[in-house]
C-alpha atoms as a PDB file:
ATOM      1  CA  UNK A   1      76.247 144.310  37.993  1.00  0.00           C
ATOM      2  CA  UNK A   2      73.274 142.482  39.488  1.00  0.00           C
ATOM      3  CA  UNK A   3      71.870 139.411  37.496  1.00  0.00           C
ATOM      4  CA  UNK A   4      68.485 138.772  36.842  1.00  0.00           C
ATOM      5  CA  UNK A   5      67.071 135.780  39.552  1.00  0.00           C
ATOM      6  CA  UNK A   6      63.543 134.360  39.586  1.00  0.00           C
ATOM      7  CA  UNK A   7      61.937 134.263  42.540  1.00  0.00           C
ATOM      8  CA  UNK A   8      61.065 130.648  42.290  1.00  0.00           C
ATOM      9  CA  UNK A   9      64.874 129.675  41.787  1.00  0.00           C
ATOM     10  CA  UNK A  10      67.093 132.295  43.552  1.00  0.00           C
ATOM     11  CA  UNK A  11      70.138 130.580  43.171  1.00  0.00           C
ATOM     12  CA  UNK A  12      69.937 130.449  39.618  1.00  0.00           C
ATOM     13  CA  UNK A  13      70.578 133.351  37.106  1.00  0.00           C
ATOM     14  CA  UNK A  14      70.151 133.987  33.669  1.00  0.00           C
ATOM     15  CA  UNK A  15      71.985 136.923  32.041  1.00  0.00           C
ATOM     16  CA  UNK A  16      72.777 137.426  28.001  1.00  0.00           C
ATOM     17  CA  UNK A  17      76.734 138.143  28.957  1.00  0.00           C
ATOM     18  CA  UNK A  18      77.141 135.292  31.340  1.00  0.00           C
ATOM     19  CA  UNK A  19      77.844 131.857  29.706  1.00  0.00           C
ATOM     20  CA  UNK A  20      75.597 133.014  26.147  1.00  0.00           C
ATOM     21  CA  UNK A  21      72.556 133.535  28.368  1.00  0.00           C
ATOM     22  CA  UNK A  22      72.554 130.021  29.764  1.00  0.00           C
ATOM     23  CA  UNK A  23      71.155 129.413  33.429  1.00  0.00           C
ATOM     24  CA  UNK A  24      73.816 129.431  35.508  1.00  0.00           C
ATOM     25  CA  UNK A  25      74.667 128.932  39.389  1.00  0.00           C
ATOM     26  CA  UNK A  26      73.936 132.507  41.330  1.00  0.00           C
ATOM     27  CA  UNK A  27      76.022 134.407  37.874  1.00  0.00           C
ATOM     28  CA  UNK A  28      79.093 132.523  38.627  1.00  0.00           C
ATOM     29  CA  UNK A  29      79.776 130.900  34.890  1.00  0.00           C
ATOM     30  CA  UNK A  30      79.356 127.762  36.514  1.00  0.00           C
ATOM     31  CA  UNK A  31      76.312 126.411  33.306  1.00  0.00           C
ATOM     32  CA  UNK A  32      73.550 125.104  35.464  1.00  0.00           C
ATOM     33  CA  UNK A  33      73.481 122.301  32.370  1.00  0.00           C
ATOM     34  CA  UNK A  34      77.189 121.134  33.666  1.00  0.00           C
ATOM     35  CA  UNK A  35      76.795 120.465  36.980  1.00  0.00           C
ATOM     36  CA  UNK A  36      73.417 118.325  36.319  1.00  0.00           C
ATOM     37  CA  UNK A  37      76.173 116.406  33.994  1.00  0.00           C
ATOM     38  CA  UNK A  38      78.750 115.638  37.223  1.00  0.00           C
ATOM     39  CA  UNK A  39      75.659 114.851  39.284  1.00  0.00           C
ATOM     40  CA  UNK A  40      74.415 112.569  36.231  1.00  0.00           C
ATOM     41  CA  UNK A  41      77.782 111.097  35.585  1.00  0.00           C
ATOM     42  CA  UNK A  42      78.219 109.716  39.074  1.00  0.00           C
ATOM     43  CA  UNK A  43      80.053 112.645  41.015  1.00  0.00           C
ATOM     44  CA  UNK A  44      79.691 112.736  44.319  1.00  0.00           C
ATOM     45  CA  UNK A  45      78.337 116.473  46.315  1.00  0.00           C
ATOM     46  CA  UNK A  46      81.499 116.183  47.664  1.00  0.00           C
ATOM     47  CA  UNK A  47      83.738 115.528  44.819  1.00  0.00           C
ATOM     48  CA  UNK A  48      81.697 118.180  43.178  1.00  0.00           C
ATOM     49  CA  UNK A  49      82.285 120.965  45.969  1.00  0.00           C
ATOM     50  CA  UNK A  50      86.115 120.037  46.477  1.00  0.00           C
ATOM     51  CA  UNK A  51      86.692 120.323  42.878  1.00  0.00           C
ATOM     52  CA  UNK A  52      84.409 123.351  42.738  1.00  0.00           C
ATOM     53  CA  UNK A  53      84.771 125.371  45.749  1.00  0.00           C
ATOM     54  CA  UNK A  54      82.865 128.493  44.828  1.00  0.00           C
ATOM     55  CA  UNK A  55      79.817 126.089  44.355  1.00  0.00           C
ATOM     56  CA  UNK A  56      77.748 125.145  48.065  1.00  0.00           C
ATOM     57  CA  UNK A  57      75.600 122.371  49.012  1.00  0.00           C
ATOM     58  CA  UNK A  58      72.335 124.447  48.162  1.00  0.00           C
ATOM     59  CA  UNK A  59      73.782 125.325  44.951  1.00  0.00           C
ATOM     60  CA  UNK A  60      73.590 121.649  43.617  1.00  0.00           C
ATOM     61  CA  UNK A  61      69.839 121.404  44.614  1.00  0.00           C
ATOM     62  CA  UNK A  62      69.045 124.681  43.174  1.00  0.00           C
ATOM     63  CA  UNK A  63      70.111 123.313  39.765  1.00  0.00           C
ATOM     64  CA  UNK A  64      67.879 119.992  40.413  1.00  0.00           C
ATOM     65  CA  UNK A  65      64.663 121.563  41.195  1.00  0.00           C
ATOM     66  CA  UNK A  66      65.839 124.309  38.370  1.00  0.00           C
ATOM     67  CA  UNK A  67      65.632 121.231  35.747  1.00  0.00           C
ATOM     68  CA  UNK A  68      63.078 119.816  37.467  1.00  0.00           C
ATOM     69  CA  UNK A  69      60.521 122.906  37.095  1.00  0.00           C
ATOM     70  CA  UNK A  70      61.587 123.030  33.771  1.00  0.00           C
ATOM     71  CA  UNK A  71      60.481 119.722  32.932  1.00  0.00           C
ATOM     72  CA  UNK A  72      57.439 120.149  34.229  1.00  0.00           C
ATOM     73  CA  UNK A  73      56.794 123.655  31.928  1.00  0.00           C
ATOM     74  CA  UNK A  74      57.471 121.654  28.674  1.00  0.00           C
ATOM     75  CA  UNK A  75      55.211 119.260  26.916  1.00  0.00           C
ATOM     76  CA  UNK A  76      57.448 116.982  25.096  1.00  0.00           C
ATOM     77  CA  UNK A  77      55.935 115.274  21.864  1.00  0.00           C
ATOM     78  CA  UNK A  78      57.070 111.912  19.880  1.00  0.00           C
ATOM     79  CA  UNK A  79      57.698 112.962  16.487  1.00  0.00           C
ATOM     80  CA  UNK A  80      56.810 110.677  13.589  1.00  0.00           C
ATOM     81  CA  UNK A  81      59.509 108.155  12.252  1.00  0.00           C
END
């Protein structure tokens, strides 16, 4: 079954029976939210890929300008103490 891509981010897919409808990488079950966690907990591209090997190169950049346009969509408020 084909997954549902956005133009804008063709790598990444978001389907209701994949992962609970997260974003993940190109409908793989790889959670676009857990490989932004190896990149932000110090893993290497490389150690990524070896330990990952369905994932490529672009794959790890899709998922930063992914979170990165998403970002930009939000408005994030302080909320009162």
């Amino acid at each position: 079954m084909e997954t549902p891509r956005s133009a804008a981010h063709p790598r990444i897919t978001i389907d209701p029976n994949i992962c609970h409808g997260q974003p993940t990488v190109r409908g793989l079950r790889y959670p676009v939210q857990n490989v932004l966690e190896y990149l932000a907990s110090g893993m290497t591209e490389a150690e990524i890929l070896a330990d990952y090997p369905d994932l490529e190169a672009e794959d790890l950049r899709a998922c930063q300008a992914y979170a990165a346009d998403i970002l930009q969509v939000r408005s994030i408020f302080r909320l009162a103490s």
